[in-house]
Protein backbone atom coordinates (compact mmCIF):
# COMPACT_ATOMS: atom_id res chain seq x y z
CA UNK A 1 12.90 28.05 -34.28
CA UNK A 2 13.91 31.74 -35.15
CA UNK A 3 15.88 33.59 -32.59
CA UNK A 4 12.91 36.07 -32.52
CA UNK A 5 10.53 33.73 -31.30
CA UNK A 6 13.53 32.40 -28.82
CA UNK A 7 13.19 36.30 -27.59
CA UNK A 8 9.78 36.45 -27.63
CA UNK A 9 9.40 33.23 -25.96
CA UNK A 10 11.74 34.24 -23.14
CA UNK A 11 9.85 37.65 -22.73
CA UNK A 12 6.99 36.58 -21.65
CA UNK A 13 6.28 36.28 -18.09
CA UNK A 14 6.85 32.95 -16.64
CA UNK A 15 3.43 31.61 -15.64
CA UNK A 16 0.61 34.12 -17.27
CA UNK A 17 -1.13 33.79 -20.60
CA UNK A 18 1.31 31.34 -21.73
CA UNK A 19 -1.72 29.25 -22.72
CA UNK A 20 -3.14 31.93 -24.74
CA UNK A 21 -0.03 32.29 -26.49
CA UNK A 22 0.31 28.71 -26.94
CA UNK A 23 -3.06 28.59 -28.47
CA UNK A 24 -2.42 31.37 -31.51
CA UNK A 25 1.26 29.99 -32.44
CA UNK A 26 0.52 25.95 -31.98
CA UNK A 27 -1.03 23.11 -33.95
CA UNK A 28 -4.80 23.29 -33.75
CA UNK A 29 -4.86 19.98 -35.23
CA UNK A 30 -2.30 17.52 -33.91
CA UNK A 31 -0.68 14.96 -35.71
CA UNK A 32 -2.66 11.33 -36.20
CA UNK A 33 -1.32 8.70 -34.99
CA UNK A 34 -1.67 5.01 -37.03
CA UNK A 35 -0.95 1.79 -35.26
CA UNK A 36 2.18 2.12 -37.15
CA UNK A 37 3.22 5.51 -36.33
CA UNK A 38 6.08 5.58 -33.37
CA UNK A 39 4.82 7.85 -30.92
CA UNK A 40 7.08 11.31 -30.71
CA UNK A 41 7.42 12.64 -26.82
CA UNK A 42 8.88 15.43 -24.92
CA UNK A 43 10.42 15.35 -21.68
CA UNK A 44 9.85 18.19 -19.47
CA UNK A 45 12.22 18.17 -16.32
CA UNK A 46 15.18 15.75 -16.69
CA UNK A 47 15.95 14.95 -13.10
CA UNK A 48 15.69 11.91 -11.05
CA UNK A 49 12.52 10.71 -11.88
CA UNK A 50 12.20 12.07 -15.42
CA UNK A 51 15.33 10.62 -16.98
CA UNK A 52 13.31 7.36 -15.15
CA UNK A 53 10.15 8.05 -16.92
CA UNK A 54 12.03 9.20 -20.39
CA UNK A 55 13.96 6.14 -20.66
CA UNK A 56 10.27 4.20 -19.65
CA UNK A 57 9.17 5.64 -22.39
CA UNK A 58 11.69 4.58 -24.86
CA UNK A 59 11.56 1.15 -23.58
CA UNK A 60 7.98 1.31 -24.01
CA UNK A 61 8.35 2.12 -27.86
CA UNK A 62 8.30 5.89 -27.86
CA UNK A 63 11.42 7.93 -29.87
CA UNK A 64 12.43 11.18 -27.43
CA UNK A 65 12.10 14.32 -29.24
CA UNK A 66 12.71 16.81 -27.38
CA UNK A 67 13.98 17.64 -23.37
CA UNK A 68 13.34 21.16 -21.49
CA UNK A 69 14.93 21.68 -17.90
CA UNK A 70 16.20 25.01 -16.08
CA UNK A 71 19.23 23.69 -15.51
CA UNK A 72 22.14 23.56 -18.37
CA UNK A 73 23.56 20.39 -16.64
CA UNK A 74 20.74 18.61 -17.03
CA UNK A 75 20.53 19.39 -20.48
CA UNK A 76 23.50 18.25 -21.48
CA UNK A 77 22.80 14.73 -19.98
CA UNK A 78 19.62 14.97 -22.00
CA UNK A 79 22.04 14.60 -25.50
CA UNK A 80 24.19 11.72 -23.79
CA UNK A 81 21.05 9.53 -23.02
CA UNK A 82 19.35 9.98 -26.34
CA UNK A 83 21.73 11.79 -28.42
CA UNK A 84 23.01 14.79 -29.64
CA UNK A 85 20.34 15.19 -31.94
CA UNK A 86 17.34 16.24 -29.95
CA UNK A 87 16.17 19.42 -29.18
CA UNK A 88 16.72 21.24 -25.52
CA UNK A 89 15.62 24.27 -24.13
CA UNK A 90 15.14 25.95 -20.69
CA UNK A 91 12.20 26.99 -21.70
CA UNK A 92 9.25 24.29 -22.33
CA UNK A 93 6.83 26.53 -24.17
CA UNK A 94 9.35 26.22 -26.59
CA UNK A 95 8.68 22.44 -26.61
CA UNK A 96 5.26 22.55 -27.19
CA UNK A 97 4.98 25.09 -29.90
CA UNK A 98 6.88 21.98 -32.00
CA UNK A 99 4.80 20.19 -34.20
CA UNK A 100 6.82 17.22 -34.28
CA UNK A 101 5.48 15.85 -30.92
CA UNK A 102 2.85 14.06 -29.73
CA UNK A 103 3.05 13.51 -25.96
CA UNK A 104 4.69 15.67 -23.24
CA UNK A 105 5.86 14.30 -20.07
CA UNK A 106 5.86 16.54 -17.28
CA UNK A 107 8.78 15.52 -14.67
CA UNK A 108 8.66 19.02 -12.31
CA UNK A 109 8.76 20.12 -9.11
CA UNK A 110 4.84 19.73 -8.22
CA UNK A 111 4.27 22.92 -7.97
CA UNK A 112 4.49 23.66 -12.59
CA UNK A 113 2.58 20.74 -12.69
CA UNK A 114 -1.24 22.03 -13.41
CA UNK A 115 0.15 25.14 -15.84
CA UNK A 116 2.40 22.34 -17.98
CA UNK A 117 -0.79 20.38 -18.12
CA UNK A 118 -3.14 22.63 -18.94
CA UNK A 119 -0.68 24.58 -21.51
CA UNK A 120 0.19 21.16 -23.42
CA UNK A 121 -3.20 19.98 -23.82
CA UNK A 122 -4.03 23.54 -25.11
CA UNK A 123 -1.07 22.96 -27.17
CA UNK A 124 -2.78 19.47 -28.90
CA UNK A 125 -0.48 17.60 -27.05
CA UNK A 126 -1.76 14.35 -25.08
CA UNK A 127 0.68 14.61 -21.53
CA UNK A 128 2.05 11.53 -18.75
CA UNK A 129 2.14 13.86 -15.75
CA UNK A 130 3.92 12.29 -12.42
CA UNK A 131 2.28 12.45 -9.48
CA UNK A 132 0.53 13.76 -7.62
CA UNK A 133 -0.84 15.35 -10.69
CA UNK A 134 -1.49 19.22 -8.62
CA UNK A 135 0.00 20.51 -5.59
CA UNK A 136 -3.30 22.01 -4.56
CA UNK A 137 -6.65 20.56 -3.73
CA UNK A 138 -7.90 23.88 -5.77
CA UNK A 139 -6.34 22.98 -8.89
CA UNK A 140 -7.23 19.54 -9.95
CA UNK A 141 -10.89 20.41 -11.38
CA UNK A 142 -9.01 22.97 -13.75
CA UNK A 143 -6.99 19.85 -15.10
CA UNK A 144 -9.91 17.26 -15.19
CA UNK A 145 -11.69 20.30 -17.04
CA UNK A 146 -8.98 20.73 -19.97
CA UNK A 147 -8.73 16.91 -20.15
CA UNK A 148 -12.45 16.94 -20.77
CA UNK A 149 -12.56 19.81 -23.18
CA UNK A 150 -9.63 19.43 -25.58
CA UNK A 151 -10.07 15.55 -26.11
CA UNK A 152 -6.25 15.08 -24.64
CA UNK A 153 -5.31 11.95 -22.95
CA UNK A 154 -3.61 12.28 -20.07
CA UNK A 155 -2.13 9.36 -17.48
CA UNK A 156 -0.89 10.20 -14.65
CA UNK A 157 2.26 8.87 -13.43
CA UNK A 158 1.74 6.65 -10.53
CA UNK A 159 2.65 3.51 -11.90
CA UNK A 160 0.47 0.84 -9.52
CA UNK A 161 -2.77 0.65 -11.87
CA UNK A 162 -0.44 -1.05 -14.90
CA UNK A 163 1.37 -3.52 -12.51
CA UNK A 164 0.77 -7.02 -12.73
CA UNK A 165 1.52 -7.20 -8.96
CA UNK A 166 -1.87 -4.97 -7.97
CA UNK A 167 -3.99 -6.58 -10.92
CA UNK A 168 -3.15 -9.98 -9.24
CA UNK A 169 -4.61 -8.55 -5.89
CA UNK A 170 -7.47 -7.11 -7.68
CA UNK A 171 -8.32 -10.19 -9.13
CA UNK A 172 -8.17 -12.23 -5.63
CA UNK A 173 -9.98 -9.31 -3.88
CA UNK A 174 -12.76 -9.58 -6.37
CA UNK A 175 -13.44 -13.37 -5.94
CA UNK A 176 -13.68 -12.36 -2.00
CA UNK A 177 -9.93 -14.33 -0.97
CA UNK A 178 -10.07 -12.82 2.81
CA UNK A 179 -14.16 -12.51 3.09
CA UNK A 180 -15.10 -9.11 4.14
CA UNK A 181 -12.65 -6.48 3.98
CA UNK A 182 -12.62 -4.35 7.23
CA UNK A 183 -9.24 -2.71 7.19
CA UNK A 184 -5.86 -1.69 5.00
CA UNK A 185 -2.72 -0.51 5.86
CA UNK A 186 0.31 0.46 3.84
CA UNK A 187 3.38 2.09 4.43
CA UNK A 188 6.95 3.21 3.04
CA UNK A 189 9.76 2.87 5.40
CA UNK A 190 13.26 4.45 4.51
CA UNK A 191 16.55 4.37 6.09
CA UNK A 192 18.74 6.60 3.99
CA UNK A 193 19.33 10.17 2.70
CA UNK A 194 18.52 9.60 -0.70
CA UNK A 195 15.43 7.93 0.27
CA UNK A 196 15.01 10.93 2.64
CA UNK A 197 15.47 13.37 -0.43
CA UNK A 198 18.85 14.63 0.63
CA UNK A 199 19.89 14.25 -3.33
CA UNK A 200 23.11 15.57 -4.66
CA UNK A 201 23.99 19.01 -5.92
CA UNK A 202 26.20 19.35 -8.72
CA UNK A 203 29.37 21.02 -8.64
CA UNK A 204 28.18 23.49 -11.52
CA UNK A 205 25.09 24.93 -9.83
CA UNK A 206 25.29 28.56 -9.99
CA UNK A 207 23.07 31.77 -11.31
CA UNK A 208 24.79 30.88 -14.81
CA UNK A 209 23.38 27.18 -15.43
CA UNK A 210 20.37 27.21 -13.25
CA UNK A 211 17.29 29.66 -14.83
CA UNK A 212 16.14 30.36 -11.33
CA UNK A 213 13.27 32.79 -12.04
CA UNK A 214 11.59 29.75 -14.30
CA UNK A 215 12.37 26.85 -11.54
CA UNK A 216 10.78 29.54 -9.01
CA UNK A 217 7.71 30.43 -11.26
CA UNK A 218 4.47 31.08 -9.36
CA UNK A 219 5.90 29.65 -6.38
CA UNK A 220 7.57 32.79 -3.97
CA UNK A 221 10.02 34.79 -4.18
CA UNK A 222 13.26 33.41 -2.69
CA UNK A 223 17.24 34.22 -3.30
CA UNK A 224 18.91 31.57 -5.79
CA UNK A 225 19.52 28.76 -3.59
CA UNK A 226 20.89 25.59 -5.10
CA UNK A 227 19.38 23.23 -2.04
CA UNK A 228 16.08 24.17 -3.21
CA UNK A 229 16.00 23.21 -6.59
CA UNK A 230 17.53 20.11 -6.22
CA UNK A 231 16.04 18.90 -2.43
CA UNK A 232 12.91 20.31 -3.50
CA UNK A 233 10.54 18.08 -2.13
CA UNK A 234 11.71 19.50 1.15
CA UNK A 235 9.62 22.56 0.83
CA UNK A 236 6.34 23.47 0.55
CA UNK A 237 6.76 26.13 -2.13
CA UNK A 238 7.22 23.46 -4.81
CA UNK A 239 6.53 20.34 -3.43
CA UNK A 240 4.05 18.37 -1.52
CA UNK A 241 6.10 16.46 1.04
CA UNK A 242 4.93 12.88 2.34
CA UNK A 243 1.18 13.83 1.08
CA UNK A 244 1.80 13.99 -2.41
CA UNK A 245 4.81 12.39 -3.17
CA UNK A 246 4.56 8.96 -1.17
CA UNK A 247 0.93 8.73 0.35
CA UNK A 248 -0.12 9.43 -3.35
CA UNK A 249 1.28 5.84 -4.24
CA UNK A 250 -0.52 4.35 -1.23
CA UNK A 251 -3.70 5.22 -2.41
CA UNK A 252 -3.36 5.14 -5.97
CA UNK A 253 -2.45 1.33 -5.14
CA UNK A 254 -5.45 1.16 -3.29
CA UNK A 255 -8.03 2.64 -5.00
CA UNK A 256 -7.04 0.29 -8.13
CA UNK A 257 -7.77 -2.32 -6.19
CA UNK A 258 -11.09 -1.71 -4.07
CA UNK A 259 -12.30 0.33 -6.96
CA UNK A 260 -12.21 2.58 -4.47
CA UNK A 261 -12.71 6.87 -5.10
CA UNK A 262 -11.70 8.51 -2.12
CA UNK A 263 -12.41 8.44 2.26
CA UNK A 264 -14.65 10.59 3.73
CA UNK A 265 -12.97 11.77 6.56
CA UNK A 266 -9.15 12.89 7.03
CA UNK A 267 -6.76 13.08 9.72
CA UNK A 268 -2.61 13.18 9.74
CA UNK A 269 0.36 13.72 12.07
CA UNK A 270 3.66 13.44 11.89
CA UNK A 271 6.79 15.61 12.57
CA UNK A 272 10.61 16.26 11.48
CA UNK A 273 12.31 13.70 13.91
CA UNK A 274 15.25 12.88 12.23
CA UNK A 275 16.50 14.71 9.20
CA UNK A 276 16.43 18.69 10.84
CA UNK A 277 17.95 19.91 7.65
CA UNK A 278 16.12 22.85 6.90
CA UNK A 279 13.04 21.21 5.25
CA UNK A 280 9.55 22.10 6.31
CA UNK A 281 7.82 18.92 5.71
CA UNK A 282 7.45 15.34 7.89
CA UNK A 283 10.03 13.40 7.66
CA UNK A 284 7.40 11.24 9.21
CA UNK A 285 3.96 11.08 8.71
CA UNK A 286 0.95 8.71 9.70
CA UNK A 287 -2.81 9.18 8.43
CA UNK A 288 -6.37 7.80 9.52
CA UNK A 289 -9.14 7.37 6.77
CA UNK A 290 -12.15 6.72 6.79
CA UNK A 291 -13.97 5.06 3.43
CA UNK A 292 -17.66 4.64 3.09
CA UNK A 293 -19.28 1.50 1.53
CA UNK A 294 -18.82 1.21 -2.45
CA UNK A 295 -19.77 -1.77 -4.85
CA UNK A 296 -19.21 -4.82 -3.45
CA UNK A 297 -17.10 -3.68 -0.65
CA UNK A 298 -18.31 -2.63 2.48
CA UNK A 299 -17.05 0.62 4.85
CA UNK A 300 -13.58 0.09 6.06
CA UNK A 301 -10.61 2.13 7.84
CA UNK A 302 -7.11 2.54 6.21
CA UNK A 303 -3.95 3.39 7.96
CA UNK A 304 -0.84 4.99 6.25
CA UNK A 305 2.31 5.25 7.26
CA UNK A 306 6.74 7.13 6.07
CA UNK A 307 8.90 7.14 7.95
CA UNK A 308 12.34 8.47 6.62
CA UNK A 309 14.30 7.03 9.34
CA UNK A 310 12.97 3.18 10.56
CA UNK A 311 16.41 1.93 11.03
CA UNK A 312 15.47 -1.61 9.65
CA UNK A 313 15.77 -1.42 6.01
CA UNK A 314 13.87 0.15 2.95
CA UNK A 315 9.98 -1.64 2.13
CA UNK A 316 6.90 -0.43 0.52
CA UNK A 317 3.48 -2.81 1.97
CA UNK A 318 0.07 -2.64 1.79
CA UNK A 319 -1.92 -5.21 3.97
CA UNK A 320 -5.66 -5.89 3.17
CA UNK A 321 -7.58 -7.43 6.18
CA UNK A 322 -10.27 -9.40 6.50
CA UNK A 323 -12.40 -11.57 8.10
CA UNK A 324 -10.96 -14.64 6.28
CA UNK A 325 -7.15 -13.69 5.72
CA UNK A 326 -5.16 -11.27 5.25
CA UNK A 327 -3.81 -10.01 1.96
CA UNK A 328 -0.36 -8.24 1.35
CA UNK A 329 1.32 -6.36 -1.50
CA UNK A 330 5.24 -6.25 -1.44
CA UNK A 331 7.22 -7.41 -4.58
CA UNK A 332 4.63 -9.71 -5.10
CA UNK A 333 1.15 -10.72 -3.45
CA UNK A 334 0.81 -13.12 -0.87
CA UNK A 335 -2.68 -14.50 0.39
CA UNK A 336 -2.49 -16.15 3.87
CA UNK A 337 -5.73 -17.54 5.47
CA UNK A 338 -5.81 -19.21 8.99
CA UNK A 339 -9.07 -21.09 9.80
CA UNK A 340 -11.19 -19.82 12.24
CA UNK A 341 -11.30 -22.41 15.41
CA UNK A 342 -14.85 -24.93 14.91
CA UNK A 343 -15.58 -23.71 18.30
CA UNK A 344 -15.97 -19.65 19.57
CA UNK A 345 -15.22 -21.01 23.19
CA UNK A 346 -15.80 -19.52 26.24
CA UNK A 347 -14.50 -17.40 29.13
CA UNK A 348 -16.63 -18.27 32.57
CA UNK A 349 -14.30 -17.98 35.55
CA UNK A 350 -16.28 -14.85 37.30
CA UNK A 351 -19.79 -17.09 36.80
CA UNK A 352 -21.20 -18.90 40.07
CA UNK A 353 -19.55 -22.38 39.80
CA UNK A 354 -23.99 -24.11 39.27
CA UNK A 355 -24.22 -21.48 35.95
CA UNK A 356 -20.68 -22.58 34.70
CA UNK A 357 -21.20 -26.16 35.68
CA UNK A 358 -24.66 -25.70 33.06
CA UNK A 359 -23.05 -23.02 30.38
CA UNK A 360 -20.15 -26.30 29.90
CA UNK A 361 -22.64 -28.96 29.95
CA UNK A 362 -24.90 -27.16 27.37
CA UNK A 363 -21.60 -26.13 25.54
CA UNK A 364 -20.25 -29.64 25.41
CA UNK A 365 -23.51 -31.09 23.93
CA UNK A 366 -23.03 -28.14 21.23
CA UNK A 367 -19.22 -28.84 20.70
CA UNK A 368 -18.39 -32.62 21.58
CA UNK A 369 -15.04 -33.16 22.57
CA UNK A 370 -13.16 -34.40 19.47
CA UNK A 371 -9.79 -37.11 20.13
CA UNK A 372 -6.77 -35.44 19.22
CA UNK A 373 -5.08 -36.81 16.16
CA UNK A 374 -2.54 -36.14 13.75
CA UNK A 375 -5.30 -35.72 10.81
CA UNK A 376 -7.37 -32.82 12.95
CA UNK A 377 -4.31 -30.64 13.02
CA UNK A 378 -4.79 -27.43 11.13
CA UNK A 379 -2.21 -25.39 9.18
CA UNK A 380 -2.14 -22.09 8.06
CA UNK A 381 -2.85 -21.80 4.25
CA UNK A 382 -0.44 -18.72 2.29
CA UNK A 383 -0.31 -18.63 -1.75
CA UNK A 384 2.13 -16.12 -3.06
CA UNK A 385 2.09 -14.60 -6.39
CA UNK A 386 5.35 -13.23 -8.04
CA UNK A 387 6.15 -11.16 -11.13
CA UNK A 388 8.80 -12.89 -13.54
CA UNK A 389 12.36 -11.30 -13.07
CA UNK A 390 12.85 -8.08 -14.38
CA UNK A 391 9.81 -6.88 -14.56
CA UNK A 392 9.25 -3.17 -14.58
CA UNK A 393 5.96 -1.39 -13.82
CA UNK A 394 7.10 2.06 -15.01
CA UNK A 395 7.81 0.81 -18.73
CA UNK A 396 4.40 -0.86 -18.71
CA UNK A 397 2.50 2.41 -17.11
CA UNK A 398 4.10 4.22 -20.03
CA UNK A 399 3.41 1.33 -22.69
CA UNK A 400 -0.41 2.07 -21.35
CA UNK A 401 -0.57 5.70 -21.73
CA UNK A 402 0.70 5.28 -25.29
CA UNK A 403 -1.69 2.33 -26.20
CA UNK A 404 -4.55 5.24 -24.72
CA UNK A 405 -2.84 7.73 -27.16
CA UNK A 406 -3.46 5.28 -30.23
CA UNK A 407 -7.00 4.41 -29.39
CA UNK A 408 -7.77 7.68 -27.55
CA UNK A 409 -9.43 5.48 -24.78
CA UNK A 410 -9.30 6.50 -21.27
CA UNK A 411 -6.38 5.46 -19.66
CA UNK A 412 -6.14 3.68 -16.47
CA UNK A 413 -5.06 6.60 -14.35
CA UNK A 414 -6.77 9.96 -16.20
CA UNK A 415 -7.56 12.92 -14.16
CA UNK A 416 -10.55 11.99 -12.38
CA UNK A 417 -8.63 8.98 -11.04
CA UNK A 418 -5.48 11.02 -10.62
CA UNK A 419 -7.43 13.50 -8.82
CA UNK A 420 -9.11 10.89 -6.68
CA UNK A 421 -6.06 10.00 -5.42
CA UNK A 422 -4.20 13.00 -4.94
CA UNK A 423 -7.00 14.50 -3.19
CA UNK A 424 -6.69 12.86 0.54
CA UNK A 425 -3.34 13.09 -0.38
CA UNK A 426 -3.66 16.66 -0.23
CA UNK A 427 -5.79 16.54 2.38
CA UNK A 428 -3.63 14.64 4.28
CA UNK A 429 -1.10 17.45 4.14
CA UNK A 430 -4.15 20.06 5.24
CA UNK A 431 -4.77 17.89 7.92
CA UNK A 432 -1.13 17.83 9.53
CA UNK A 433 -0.39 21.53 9.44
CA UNK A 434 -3.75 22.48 10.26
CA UNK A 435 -3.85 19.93 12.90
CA UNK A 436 -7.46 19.18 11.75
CA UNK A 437 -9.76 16.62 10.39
CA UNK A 438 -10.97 17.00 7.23
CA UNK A 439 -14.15 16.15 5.67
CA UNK A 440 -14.26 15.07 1.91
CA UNK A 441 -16.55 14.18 -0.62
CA UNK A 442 -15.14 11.36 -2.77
CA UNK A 443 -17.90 11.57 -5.53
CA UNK A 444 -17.72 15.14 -5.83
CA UNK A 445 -13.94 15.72 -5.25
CA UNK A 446 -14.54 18.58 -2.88
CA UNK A 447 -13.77 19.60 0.86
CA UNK A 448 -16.79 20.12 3.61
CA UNK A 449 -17.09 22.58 5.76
């Protein structure tokens, strides 16, 4: 790329028209891929989770092209993981003006994530964005629109839908394993500071190595700061705190499995109990949703729950109740059923002792008195299902979003169904600082009232 265009590129203001100028310089007609063909990505933001999803990738069968980050550091890492070789730049328009790449994969602070989107798909370039795939409930329709428009697939990064682990529990949910669902809860528990996003800050991070005004983008002003680039999730300029980065999971997870497309009804709470660092998000956060009747599942209630500091150890669950057992998700899926007693039996103490004396004697010729033997005793049935060692629900998420790219089906988490579940995410974050509920139409994606 000519040091003009390096100029050029730099010039122009971080944030406006840069798909328009995308749109003149870039390939109007992308590169075909054959069965054959080893699919060509970008990596766009090479910190903790995207040098997770870039090395995915690889393991998934892609060849990395190309890495863009604000920070030099970062950079630099970029040529010791996949060589000295590839192509880095602060600046990721320069990325996708290359027309050596087919996919992008946009590893940001939440708050680039709907401009990246929308500027690589303009740019013919199919994109793996992490979730939650916007940082505002007003912004997802924009994404869902250039998906629909330009042709481009797009997954978004949540990895449940391509586990084995949540198809097993879609499976068993389907052939009706705990009768009729009536409830689900889920929750992340943490009991550390890197699970509490208190990540390190290299020794390095200065005006010099960090492009600040790019990291800071559309989001507002603020004095270079190096806590807020790399603890960003902390803030609500560029993140989306327990909403979007954990609660997305919980429902992603779930709606994969209920075929479910959102609640109608919101409400959160939380607080900062424990890590009063400066951040201005929960450090613990509990929600209340309401989901109406769809398919073959009836109305239910779910429950969410993070807490950054449980003091008993580090566990993602979801529990799916019902009237016949109960169903959990951890590492793997166990089903555990107790029988429901042959008898409802009864309570009769405040009746006059003539109607009790009757109620039992009409009971007992309902419900004989059975002997007691070793053959009536009932145990509690539980099946457990567990992935083979190893196994590693990121590399297959990306291995799906490339087998999408080859047959230019929908993958299993596009926009819509990103959308879907970063919506009540959202809303979940609306809820808590507006100390609200919040009304929501699932089918329409959009907030009431």
């Amino acid at each position: 790329m000519s040091t003009t265009r390096r100029r050029f590129l730099g010039a122009t203001a971080v944030g406006a028209g840069i798909a328009a100028d995308l749109m003149a310089e870039a390939p109007q007609n992308p590169r075909q891929l054959s069965p054959n063909d080893r699919i060509r990505v970008a990596l766009i933001g090479n910190g903790i989770r995207g040098i997770e999803d870039g090395r995915s990738a690889v393991a998934a069968g892609a060849e990395m092209v190309a890495v863009s980050d604000v920070y030099e550091g970062r950079l630099t890492r970029a040529k010791e993981v996949w060589g000295s070789g590839i192509f880095t730049t602060r600046d990721y328009r320069e990325v996708l003006a290359r027309t050596d790449i087919d996919a992008i994969i946009v590893a940001t602070p939440d708050h680039w994530h709907r401009q990246i989107c929308l500027d690589a798909m303009a740019a013919g370039k199919d994109v793996y964005c992490e979730k939650p795939m916007v940082q505002h409930l007003t912004e997802g329709k924009d994404v869902i629109d250039a998906q629909n428009k330009t042709g481009r697939i797009l997954q978004v990064g949540s990895q449940n839908p391509s586990s084995i682990v949540f198809q097993k529990a879609k499976d068993l949910m389907a052939q009706g394993s705990i009768g009729e669902l009536n409830m689900v809860e889920a929750w992340i528990d943490r009991n550390s500071a890197m699970g509490a996003w208190q990540y390190p800050i290299p020794a390095d991070a200065s005006p010099t190595t960090i492009d600040w005004d790019r990291f800071i983008g559309r989001a507002p002003k603020h004095p270079f700061d190096p806590v807020r680039i790399f603890r960003w999730r902390n803030y609500r300029d560029y993140g989306t705190g327990v909403g979007g980065d954990l609660f997305v999971h919980l429902f992603t997870g779930m709606h994969f499995v209920l075929d479910a497309i959102g609640p109608t009804r919101v409400y959160a709470t939380g607080g900062i109990r424990f890590w009063k660092d400066g951040r201005d998000v929960p450090d613990i956060q509990l929600g209340l949703y309401d989901y109406p009747a769809r398919g073959k599942y009836p109305a239910f209630n779910m429950a969410l729950r993070v807490n950054f500091a449980t003091g008993s150890g580090e566990n993602t669950t979801f529990r799916f109740v019902g009237s016949e057992g109960v169903m959990t998700i951890g590492s793997g899926v166990t089903l555990a059923k107790t029988p429901r007693e042959a008898e409802p039996g009864y309570i009769i103490d405040s009746f006059p002792k003539a109607m009790a004396d009757r109620y039992v004697a009409e009971y007992r010729q309902k419900y004989p008195v059975r002997p007691t033997m070793a053959d009536s005793m009932r145990g509690a049935a539980e099946q457990r299902y567990m992935p083979p060692a190893g196994y590693n629900s990121t590399i297959e998420h990306h291995r799906n979003f490339q087998s999408a790219m080859r047959t230019r089906k929908t993958p299993l988490e596009d926009a819509v169904f990103g959308f879907r579940a970063a919506g009540p995410a959202l809303l979940s974050n609306l809820s808590y600082f507006d100390q609200k509920v919040c009304v929501w139409d699932p089918e329409t994606m959009t907030l009431k009232g």
